[in-house]
Protein backbone atom coordinates (compact mmCIF):
# COMPACT_ATOMS: atom_id res chain seq x y z
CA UNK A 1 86.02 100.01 82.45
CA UNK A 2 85.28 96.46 84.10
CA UNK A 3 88.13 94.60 84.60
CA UNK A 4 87.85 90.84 82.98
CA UNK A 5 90.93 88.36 84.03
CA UNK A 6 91.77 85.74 82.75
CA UNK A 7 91.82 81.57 84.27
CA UNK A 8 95.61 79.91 83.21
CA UNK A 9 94.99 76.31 83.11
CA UNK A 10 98.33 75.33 84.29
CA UNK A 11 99.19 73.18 81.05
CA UNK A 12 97.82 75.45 78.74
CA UNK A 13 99.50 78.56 79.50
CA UNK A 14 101.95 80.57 77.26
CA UNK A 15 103.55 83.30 78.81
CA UNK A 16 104.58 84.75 75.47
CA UNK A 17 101.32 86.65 75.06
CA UNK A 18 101.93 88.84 77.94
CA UNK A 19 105.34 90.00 76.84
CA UNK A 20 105.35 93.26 75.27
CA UNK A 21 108.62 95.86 73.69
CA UNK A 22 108.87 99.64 74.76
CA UNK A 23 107.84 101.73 71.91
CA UNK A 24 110.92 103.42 70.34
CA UNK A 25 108.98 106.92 71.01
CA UNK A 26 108.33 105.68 74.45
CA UNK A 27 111.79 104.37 75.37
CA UNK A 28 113.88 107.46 74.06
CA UNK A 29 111.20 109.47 76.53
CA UNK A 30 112.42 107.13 79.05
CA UNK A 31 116.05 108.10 79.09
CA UNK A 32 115.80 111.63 79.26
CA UNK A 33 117.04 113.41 82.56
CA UNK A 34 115.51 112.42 85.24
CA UNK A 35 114.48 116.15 85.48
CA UNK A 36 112.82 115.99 82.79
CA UNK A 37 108.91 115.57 82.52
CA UNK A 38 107.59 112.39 80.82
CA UNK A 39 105.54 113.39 78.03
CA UNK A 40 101.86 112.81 77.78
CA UNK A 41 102.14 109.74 75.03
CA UNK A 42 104.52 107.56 77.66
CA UNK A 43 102.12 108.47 80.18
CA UNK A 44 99.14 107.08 78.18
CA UNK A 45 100.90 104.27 76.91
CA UNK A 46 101.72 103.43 80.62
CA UNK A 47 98.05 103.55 81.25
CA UNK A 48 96.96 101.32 78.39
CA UNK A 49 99.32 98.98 79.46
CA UNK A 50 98.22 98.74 83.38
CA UNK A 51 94.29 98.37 82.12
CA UNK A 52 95.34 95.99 79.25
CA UNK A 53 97.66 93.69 81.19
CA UNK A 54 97.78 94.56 84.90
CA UNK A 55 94.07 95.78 85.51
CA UNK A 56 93.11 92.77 83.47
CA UNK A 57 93.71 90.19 81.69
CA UNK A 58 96.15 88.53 83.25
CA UNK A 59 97.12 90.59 86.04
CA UNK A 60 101.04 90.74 84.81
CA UNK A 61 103.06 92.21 81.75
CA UNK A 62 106.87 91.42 80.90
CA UNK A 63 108.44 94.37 79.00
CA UNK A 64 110.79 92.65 77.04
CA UNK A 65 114.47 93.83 77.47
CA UNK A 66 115.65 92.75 74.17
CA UNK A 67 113.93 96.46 73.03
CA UNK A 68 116.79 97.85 75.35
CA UNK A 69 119.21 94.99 76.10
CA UNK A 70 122.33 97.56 75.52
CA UNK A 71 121.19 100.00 78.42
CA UNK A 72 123.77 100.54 81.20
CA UNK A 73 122.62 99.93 84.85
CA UNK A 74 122.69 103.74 85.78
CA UNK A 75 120.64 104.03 82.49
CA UNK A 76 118.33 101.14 84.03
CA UNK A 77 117.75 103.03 87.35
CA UNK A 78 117.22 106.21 85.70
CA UNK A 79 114.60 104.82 83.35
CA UNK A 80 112.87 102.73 86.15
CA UNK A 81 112.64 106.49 88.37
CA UNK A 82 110.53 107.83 85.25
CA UNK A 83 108.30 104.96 84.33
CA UNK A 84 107.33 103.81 87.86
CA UNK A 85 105.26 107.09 88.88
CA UNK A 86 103.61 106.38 85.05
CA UNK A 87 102.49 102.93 86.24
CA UNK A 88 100.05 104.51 89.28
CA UNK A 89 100.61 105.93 92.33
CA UNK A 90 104.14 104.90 93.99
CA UNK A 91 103.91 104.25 97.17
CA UNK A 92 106.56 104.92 99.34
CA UNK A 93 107.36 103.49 102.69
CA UNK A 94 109.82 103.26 105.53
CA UNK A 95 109.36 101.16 109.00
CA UNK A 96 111.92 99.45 111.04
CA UNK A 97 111.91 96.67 109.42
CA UNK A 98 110.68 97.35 105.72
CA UNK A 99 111.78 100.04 103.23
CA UNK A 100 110.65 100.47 99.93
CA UNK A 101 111.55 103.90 98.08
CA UNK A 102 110.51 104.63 95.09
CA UNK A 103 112.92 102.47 93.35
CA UNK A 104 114.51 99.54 95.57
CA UNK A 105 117.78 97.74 95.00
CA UNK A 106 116.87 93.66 95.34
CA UNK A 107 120.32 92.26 96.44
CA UNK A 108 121.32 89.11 98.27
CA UNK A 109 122.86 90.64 101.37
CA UNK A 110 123.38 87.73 103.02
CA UNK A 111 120.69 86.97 104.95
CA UNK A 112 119.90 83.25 105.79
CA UNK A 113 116.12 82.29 107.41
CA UNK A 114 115.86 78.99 109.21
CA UNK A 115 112.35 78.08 109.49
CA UNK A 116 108.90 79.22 107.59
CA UNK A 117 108.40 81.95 110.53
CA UNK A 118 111.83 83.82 109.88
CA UNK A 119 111.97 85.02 106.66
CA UNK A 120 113.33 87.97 104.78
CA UNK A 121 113.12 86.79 100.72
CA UNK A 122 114.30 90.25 99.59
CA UNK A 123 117.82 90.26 101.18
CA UNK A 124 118.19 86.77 100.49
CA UNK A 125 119.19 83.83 98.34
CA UNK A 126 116.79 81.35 99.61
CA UNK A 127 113.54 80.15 98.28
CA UNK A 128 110.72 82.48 98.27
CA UNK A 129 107.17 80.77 98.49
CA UNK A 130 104.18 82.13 97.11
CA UNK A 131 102.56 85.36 98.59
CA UNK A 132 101.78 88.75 98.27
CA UNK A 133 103.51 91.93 98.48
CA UNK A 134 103.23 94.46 102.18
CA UNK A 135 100.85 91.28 103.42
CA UNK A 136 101.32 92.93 106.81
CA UNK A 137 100.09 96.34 105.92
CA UNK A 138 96.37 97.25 106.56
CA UNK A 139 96.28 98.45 103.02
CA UNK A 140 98.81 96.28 101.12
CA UNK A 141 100.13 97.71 97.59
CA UNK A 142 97.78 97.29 94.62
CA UNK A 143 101.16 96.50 91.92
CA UNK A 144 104.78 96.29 91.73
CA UNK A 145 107.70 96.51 89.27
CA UNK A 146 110.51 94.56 88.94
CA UNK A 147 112.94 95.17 86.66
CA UNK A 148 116.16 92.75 86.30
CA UNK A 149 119.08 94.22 86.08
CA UNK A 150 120.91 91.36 86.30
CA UNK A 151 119.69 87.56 86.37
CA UNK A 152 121.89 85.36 88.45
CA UNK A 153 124.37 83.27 87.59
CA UNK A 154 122.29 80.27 88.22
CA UNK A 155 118.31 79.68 88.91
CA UNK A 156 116.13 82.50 90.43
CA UNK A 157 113.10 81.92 88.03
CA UNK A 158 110.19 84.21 89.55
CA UNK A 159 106.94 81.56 89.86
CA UNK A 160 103.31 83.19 89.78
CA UNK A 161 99.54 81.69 90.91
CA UNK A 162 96.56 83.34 89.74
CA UNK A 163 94.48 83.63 92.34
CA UNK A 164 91.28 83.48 90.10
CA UNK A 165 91.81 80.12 89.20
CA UNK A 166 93.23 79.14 92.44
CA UNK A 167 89.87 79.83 94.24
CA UNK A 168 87.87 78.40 91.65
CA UNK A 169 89.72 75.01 91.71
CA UNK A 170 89.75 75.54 95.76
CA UNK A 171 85.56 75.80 95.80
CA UNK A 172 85.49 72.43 93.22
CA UNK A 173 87.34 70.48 96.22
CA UNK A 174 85.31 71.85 99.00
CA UNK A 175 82.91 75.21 98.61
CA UNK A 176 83.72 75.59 102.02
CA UNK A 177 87.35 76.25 102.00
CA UNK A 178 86.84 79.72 100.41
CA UNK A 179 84.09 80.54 102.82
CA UNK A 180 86.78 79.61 105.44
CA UNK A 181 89.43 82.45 103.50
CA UNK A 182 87.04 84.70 104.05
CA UNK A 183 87.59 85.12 107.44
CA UNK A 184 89.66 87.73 109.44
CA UNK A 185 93.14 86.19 110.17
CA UNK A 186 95.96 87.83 112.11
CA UNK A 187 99.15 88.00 109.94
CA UNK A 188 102.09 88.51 112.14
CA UNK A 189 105.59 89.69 111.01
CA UNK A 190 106.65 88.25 114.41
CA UNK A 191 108.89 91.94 114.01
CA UNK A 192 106.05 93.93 116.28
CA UNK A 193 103.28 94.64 113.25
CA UNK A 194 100.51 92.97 113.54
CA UNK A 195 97.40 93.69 111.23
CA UNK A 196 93.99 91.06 110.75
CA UNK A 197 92.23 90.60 107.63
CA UNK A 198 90.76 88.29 105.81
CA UNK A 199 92.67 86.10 103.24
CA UNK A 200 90.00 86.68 100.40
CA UNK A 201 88.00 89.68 100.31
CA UNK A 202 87.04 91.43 97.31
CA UNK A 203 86.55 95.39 96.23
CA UNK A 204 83.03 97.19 95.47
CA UNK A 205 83.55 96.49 91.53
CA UNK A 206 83.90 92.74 92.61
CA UNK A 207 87.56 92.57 92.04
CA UNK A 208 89.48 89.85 94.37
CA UNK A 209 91.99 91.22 96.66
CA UNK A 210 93.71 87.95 97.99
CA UNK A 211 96.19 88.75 100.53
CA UNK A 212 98.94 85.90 101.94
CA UNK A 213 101.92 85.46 103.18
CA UNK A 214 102.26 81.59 104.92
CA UNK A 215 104.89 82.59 107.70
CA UNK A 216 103.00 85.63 108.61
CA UNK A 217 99.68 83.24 108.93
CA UNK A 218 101.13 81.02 110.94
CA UNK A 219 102.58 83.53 113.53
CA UNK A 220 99.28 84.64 114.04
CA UNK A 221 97.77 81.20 114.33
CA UNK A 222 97.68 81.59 118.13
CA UNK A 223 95.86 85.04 117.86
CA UNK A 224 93.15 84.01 115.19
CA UNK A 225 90.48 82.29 117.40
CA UNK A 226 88.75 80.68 114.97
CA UNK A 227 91.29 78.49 114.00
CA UNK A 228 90.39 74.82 113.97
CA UNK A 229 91.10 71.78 112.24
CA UNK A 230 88.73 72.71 109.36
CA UNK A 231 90.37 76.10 109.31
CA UNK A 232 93.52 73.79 109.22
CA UNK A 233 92.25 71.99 106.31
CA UNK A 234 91.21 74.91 104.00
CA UNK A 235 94.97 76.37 104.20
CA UNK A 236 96.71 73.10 103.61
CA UNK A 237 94.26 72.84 100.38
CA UNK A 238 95.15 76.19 99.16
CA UNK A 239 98.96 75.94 99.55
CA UNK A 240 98.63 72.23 98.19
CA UNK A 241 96.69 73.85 95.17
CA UNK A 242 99.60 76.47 94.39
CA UNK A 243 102.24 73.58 94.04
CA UNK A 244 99.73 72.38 91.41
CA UNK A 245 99.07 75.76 89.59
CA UNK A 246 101.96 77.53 89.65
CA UNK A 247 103.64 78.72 86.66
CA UNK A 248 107.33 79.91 86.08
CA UNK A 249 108.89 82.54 83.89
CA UNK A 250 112.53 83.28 83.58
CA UNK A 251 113.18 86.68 83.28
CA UNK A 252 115.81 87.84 80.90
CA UNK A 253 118.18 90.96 81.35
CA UNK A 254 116.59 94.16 81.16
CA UNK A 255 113.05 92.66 81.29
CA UNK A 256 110.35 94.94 83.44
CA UNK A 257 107.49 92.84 85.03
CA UNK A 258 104.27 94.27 86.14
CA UNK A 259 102.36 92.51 88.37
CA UNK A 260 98.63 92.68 90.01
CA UNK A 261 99.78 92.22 94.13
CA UNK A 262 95.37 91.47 94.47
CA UNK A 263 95.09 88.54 92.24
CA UNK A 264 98.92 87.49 91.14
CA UNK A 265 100.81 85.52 94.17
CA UNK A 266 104.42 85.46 93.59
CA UNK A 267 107.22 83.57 94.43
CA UNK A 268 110.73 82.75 93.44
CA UNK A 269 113.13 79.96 93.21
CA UNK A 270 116.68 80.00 95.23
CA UNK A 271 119.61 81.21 93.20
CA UNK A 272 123.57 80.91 93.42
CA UNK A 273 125.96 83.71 92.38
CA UNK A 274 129.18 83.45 91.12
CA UNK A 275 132.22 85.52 92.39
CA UNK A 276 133.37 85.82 88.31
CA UNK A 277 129.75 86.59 87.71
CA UNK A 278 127.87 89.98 88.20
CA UNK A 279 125.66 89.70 90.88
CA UNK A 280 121.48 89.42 91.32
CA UNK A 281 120.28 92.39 90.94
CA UNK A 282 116.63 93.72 90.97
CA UNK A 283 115.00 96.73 91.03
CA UNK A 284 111.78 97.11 92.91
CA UNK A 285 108.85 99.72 93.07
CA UNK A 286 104.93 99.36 94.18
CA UNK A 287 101.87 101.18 93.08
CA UNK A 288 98.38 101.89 94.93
C-alpha cells in the first residue's frame, strides 16, 4: 500500500473528518480483562484505522469519546493497555531522564522550565511548542496515543503542523531552506544524550520523517559546524511558518488521538487546574 497524505490549507481545514467512534463490537472487546486476548476483528479494525488515518491521509485520528463517555478511569487505563499493542509495535523505554511504559500517566507534577533550553512539557503546565516525539533518540517513535482522561479545567488545546505542507510552503519562500533541513544537526537534551541527524530525511518508500525539537536544536548549535547565518535563516523560516500553519483541536473527555510522530509536529497550549476540579490527566503510549 503507498501511503498518500494529505496538504491542510490552514483556513480550509475541518478536523471533523478525522474523528471516528469505536465500533460497539470493538469497544465491548476493549473492556475485557486485561488477560484476555483481543480478538482478531479489533485487531483488524486497529489496522484499518492506522493505514486509513495514521499511515495516511492525514497522519492523525481522534476516536471520539462520546462512543464511551461513561467509562471509569481504571476502565480507561485498562482499555488503553489492550488497544495500544493493536495500534503497532509499543515501544517501551526507560533512561534517566525519560520513561515511557507501555501506557504513561501525563500529569502536571509541577515542574516549571525557564528558558527554551530547559524544558520538560510532559510534567508540566507550561506551553509546549511544536515538535516531535523521542527527537533525541537515534530512532525516534513512528506514532503515539493519547488518550484524555481528563481535560483541564481551563485551556490545554493540543496544536498540530503537517509537515507536508510545512515544507512545501518552506521551498515556495526559498528552495534552499529545505536543502538546508537536510542536513545532519546535533539535537542535545543538554541531560547527557546527544544524537545528530538531519531535520528532514525521508524513508525508502519516500515517506518524510521530519524530526524537531527547537530547544534540543539549539543546544546543539555549538556542535553542528555548519551552522551559519543562512543555516540561521532556514530555521527561523520554518518555526515562523508553524505559527502560520498550525491548527488546534480540543480534545474532549475520553477522546483517543493517533498521531503520525514522521509527518505530524505537535504541540500544546498552557493549562490551569483547579483545586475543585479533577486534574489533567493523559495517557500516553508510542508505536514503531
Amino acid at each position: 500500500m503507498t501511503a498518500t497524505f494529505s496538504r491542510w490549507p490552514h483556513a480550509d481545514f475541518d478536523p471533523k473528518g478525522a474523528y471516528v467512534p469505536f465500533p460497539e463490537d470493538v469497544l465491548s472487546d476493549l473492556l475485557r480483562d486485561e488477560d484476555e486476548p483481543v480478538t482478531q476483528t479489533t485487531k483488524d479494525w486497529a489496522v484499518a484505522l492506522m493505514q486509513r488515518h495514521v499511515h495516511s491521509g492525514n497522519g492523525f485520528v481522534v476516536i471520539d469519546g462520546e462512543s464511551y463517555r461513561d467509562l471509569s478511569p481504571d476502565q480507561r487505563i485498562g482499555l488503553t493497555k489492550r488497544f495500544a499493542p493493536c495500534l503497532g509495535k509499543p515501544i517501551v523505554h526507560h533512561s534517566k531522564h525519560l520513561k515511557q511504559g507501555l501506557v504513561t500517566d501525563i500529569k502536571d507534577k509541577g515542574v516549571r522550565f525557564k528558558s527554551s533550553k530547559d524544558q520538560n512539557f510532559n510534567a508540566s503546565n507550561q506551553e509546549a511548542i511544536e515538535h516531535t516525539e523521542s527527537t533525541e533518540l537515534p530512532k525516534p517513535i513512528g506514532a503515539f496515543l493519547l488518550h484524555n482522561i481528563q481535560p483541564a479545567y481551563e485551556g490545554g488545546a493540543n496544536r498540530f503542523v503537517n509537515a507536508y505542507t510545512l515544507l512545501e510552503q518552506l521551498e515556495g519562500e526559498n528552495s534552499n531552506y529545505v536543502d538546508v533541513l537536510k542536513r545532519p544537526f546535533i539535537f542535545d537534551t543538554a541531560r547527557g544524550e546527544q544524537v545528530e541527524a538531519p531535520i528532514v530525511s525521508y524513508d525508502n518508500q519516500g515517506h518524510l520523517d521530519f524530526r524537531w525539537m527547537f530547544a534540543f536544536l539549539e543546544n546543539g548549535r555549538p556542535f553542528t559546524k555548519h551552522w551559519d547565518g543562512f543555516v540561521q535563516e532556514a530555521i527561523d523560516a520554518t518555526r515562523n511558518l508553524m505559527d502560520k500553519l498550525r491548527i488546534r483541536i480540543t480534545l474532549a473527555k475520553g477522546d483517543i488521538i493517533v498521531v503520525n510522530n514522521k509527518m505530524v509536529l505537535h504541540a500544546r497550549d498552557g493549562f490551569v487546574d483547579h483545586p475543585d476540579h479533577p486534574p489533567r490527566w493523559l495517557l500516553r503510549s508510542w508505536f514503531a
